[in-house]
Structure formats: structure tokens, C-alpha cells
Protein backbone atom coordinates (compact mmCIF):
# COMPACT_ATOMS: atom_id res chain seq x y z
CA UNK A 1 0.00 0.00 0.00
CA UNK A 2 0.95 3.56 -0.63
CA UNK A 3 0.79 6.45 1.57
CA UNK A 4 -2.10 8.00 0.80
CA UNK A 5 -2.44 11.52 1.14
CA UNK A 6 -6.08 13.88 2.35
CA UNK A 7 -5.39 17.40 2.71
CA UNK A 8 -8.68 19.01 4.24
CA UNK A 9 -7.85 22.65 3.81
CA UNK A 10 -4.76 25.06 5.08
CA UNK A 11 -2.39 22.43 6.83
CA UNK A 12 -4.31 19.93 8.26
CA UNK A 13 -4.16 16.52 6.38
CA UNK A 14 -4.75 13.26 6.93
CA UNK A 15 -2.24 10.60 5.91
CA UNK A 16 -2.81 6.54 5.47
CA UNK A 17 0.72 5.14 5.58
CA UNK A 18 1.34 2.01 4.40
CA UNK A 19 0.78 -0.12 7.11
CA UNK A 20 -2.70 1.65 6.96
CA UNK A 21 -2.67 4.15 10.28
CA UNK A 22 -4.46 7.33 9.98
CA UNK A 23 -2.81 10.04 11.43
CA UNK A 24 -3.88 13.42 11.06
CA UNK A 25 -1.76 16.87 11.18
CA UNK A 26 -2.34 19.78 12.62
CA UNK A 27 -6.17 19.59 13.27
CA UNK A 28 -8.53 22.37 11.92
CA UNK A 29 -11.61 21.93 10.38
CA UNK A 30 -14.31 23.61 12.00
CA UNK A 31 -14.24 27.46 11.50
CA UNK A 32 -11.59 26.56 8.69
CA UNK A 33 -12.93 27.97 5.38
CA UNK A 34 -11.53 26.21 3.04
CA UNK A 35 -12.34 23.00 4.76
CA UNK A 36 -15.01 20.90 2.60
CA UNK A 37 -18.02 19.19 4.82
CA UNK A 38 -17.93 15.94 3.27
CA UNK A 39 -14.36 15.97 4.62
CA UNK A 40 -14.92 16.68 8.34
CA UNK A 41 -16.20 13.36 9.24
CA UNK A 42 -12.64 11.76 10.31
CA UNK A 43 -13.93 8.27 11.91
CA UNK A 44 -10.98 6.67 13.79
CA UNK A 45 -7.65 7.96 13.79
CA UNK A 46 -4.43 6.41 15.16
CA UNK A 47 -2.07 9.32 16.01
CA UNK A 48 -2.45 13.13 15.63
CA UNK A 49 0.14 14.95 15.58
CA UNK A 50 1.00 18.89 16.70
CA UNK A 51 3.12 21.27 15.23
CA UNK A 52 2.59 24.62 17.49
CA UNK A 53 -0.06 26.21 19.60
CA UNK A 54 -1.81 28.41 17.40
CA UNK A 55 -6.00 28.13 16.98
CA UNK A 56 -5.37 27.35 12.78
CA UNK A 57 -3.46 24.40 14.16
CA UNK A 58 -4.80 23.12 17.22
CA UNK A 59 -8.90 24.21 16.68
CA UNK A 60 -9.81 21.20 16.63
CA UNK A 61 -7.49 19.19 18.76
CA UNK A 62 -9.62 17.81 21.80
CA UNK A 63 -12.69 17.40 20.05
CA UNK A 64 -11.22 14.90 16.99
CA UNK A 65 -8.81 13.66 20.02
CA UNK A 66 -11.79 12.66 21.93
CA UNK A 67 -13.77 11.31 18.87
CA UNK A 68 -11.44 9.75 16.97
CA UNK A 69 -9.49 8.12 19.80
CA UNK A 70 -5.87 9.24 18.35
CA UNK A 71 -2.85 9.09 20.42
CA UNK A 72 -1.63 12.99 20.52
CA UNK A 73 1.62 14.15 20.22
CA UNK A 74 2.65 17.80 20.68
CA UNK A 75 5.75 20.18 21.66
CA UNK A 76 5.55 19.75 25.38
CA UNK A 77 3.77 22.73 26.35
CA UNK A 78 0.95 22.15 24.19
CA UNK A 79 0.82 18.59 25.44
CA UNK A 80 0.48 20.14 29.03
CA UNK A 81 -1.95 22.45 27.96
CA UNK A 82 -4.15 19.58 26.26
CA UNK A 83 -3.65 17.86 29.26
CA UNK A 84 -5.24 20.57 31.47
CA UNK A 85 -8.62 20.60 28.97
CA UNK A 86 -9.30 16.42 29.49
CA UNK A 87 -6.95 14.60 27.04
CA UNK A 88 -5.19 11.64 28.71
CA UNK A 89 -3.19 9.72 25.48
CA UNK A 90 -1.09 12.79 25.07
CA UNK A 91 3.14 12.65 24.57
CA UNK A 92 4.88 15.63 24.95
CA UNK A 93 8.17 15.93 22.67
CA UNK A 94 10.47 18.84 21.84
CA UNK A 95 13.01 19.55 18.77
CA UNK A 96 15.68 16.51 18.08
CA UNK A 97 13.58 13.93 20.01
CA UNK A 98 12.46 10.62 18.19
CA UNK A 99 8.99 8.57 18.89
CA UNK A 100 8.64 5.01 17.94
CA UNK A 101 4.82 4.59 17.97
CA UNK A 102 2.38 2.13 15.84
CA UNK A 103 5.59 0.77 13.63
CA UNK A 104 6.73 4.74 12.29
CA UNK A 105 9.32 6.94 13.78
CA UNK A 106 8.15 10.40 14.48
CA UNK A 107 11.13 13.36 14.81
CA UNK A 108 10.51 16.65 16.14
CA UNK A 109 12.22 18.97 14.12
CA UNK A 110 12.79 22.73 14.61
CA UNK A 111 10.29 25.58 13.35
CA UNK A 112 10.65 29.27 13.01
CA UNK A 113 7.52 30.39 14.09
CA UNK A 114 5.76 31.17 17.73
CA UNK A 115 3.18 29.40 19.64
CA UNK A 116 0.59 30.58 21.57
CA UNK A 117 -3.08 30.33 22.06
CA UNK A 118 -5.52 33.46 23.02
CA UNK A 119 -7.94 32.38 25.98
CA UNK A 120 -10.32 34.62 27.64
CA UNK A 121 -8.59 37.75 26.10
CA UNK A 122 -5.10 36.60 27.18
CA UNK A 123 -2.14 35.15 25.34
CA UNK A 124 -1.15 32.54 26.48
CA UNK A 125 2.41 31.25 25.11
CA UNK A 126 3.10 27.38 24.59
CA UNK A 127 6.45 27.12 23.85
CA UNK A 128 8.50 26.49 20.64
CA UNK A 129 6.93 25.93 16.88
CA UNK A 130 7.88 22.44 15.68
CA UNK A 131 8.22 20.17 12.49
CA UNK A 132 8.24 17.05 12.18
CA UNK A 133 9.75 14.34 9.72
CA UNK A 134 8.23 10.84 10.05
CA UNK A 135 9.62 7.20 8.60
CA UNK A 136 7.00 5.03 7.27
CA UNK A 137 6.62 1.17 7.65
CA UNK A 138 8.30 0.80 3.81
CA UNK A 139 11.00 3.52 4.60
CA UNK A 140 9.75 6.36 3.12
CA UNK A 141 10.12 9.92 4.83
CA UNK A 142 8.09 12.81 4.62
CA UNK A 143 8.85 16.82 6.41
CA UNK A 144 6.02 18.67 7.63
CA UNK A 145 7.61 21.61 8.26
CA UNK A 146 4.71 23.22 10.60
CA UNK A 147 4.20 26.76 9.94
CA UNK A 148 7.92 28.57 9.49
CA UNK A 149 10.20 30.56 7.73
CA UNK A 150 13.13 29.31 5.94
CA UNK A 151 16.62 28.43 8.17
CA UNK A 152 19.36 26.86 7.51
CA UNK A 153 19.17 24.02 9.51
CA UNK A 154 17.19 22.75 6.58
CA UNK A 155 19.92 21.72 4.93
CA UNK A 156 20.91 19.50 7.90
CA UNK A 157 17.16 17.78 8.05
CA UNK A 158 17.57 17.26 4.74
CA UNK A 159 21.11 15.58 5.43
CA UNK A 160 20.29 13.80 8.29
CA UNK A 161 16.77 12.40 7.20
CA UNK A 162 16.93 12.41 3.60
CA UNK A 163 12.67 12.79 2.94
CA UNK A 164 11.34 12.33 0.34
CA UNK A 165 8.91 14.45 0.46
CA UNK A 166 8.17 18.25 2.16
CA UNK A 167 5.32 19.42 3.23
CA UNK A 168 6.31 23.19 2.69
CA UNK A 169 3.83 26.49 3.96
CA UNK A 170 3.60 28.68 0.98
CA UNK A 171 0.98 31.09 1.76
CA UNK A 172 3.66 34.34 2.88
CA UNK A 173 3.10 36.82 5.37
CA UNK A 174 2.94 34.56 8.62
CA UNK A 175 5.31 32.00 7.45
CA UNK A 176 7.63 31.48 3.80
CA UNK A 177 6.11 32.29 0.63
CA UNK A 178 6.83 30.38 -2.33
CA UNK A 179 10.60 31.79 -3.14
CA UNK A 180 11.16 30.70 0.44
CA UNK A 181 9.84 27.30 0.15
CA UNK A 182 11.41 26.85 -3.39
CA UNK A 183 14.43 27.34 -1.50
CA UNK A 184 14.26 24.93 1.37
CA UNK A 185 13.02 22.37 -1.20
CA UNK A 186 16.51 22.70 -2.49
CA UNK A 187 17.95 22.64 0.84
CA UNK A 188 15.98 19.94 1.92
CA UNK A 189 17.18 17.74 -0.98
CA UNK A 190 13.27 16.33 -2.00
CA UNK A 191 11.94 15.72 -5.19
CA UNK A 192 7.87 16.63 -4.40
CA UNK A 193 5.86 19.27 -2.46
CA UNK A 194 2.78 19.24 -0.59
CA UNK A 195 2.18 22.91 -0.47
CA UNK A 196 0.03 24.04 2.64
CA UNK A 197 -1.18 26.97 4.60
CA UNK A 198 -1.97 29.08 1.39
CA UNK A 199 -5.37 30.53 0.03
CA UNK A 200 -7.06 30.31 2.99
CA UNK A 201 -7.65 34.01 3.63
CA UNK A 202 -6.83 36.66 1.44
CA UNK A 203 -3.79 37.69 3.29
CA UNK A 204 -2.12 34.05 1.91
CA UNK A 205 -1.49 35.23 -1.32
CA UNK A 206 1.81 32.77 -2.40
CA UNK A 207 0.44 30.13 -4.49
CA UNK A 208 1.42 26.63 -5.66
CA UNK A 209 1.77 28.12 -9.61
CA UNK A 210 4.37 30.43 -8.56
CA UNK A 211 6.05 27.55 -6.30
CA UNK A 212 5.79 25.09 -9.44
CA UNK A 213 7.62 27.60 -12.01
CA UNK A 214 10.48 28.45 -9.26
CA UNK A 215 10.83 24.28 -8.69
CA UNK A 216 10.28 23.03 -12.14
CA UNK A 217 13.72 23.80 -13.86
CA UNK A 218 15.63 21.64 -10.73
CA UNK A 219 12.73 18.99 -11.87
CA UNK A 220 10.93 19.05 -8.62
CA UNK A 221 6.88 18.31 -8.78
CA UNK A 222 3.94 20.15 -6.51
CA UNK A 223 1.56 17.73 -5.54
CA UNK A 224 -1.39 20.61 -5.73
CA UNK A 225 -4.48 19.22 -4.24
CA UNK A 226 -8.09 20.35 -3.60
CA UNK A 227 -9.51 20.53 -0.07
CA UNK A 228 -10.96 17.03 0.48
CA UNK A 229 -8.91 15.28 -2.25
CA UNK A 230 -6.58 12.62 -1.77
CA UNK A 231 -3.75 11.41 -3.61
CA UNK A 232 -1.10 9.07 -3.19
């Protein structure tokens, strides 16, 4: 089996990998607008996993955690925080650490971004912005960078991990735009791009045609999908 690949809207997907676990990413679907209906009805999920605390990421968190009966795994502030609303199957990780859970291996990698959540009017900070880069039952590799700007250290996941695949933000303004992402593709040594966390207000403006005609002369593809569709 392949992985298979669901992307539901700004950067929350769901994978199948090929030992068939669901895991789903970053968790936002209600509220998100360019999430279809037909795909917010998840069923069981294995693992979710957490980049950073922000409501775009996290929205949805306890509610499909609770639903869906998925094993969490967050930077360890968010896992505390999770903690403190009801969730009980949560790890905590933080940047270099390695998970072995349901036959895949599950780094935390750095992110360039901040983490927080706003409750009752307050901001309330939950500690670094994460990636991750996860080895599948048949060996391949994927990098979800999280949201993030570029950084060098990209070169060194890239080295050390050898994906085959990035999941690169493209949308600019909060995190890299395209010329960023075309950029730590090359860095990053892969050959295909998810693009994520683009269209999904108007102030995303980067856009997978202008990633695909910086990547195309090094031979690199976008794997461009439609909310709800699934490729693999």
C-alpha cells in the first residue's frame, strides 16, 4: 500500500501510511474555510500529531482527540496544555527527540515560528513551533515543516533524514512564501511538495503556480491538491 495523502484545507491533512494508520496533522476543520463538509467526518484515527499552539493548528485538537481516539503528540507545552482541557493519550516531545509509535518513527524537528493560544482575552504562550519528519513502515520519509520561515538548519534535516517528500507552507506573510519554500526544497534535498497553509484568507497570497515555475527547472513536482482530495 501507498501512503495515501487527504489534505482538508490550510495544513491539516490526513495521511494513510502504508501499514494503513491514519494520522492526522495539525487539526482544523471547524471554522476553517476552506475545509469541505464531506471531509470533516474523520472516523478513527491512530495518532495526531502537533506542530505549534496556534488556533489554525490546534482548533480542533480535543474534540477529533476525543472522537477519533488518536494518540496525541505535541511540543511539550501544548501537550500540558491539552492535558489541562481532558486529554489523557497525550506525549509531549520537543526539537531533536524521536517517537517510535504504531511501527513509524516520528522526529521533532525545529520551526521558526511562535506558539501561543488566546484564551479569555489573554495570550497565552506554549512554547517552541515544531516540524516534524516521520519514517514510514516501507521507509519512506516525509517533512512537515509546521508553519515557518526558511533556516538553515534545513539543509541539515535534509542531510540527516533524507525525505522524500516536504510538506512546505507557501501562503507568505505569517510563514515562507513560495521563493522561500522553493528554496528549502533545495535545501531539503526532496523531489515533491505538498504545499500548505496558502489561500485560505486573502492575506495568503503565495500560491502553488508560482512555487511550481520556481521548482520546475531543478525537476521538482507540486503535488497541488483540492480541499478534500486525496492522492497518493
Amino acid at each position: 500500500m501507498a501512503l495515501s495523502i487527504t489534505w482538508l484545507g490550510h495544513a491539516t491533512f490526513v495521511l494513510q501510511s502504508p501499514g494503513g494508520r491514519k494520522i492526522i496533522l495539525d487539526p482544523w476543520v471547524t471554522g476553517n474555510p476552506s475545509s469541505p463538509e464531506a471531509a470533516k467526518k474523520l472516523g478513527a484515527l491512530d495518532l495526531m500529531l502537533i506542530t505549534h499552539g496556534h488556533s489554525d493548528h490546534t482548533g480542533d485538537a480535543v474534540s477529533i482527540a476525543r472522537s477519533s481516539g488518536a494518540q496525541v503528540v505535541a511540543p511539550f507545552e501544548v501537550a500540558v496544555w491539552l492535558g489541562k482541557k481532558g486529554l489523557q493519550n497525550v506525549t509531549g516531545m520537543n526539537p531533536g527527540g524521536t517517537l517510535k509509535a504504531l511501527g513509524l518513527s516520528i522526529t521533532m524537528v525545529p520551526a521558526m515560528h511562535s506558539s501561543s493560544v488566546e484564551e479569555d482575552g489573554q495570550i497565552v504562550y506554549l512554547g517552541v513551533a515544531t516540524g516534524y519528519v516521520i519514517a514510514f513502515e516501507d521507509g519512506l520519509t516525509i517533512y512537515y515543516s509546521g508553519d515557518t520561515s526558511i533556516f538553515g538548519d534545513m539543509r541539515l534535516i535534509g542531510e540527516m533524514y533524507k525525505p522524500h517528500v516536504a510538506f512546505l507552507c507557501i501562503g507568505d506573510l505569517y510563514t515562507m512564501g513560495p521563493e522561500q519554500a522553493a528554496k528549502a526544497s533545495e535545501m531539503l534535498g526532496v523531489k515533491q511538495i505538498v504545499p500548505m497553509h496558502y489561500g485560505t484568507f486573502p492575506a495568503l497570497t503565495g500560491t502553488p503556480a508560482k512555487l511550481r515555475e520556481l521548482v520546475a527547472p531543478r525537476g521538482v513536482q507540486v503535488l497541488e491538491l483540492k480541499p478534500g482530495e486525496t492522492a497518493t
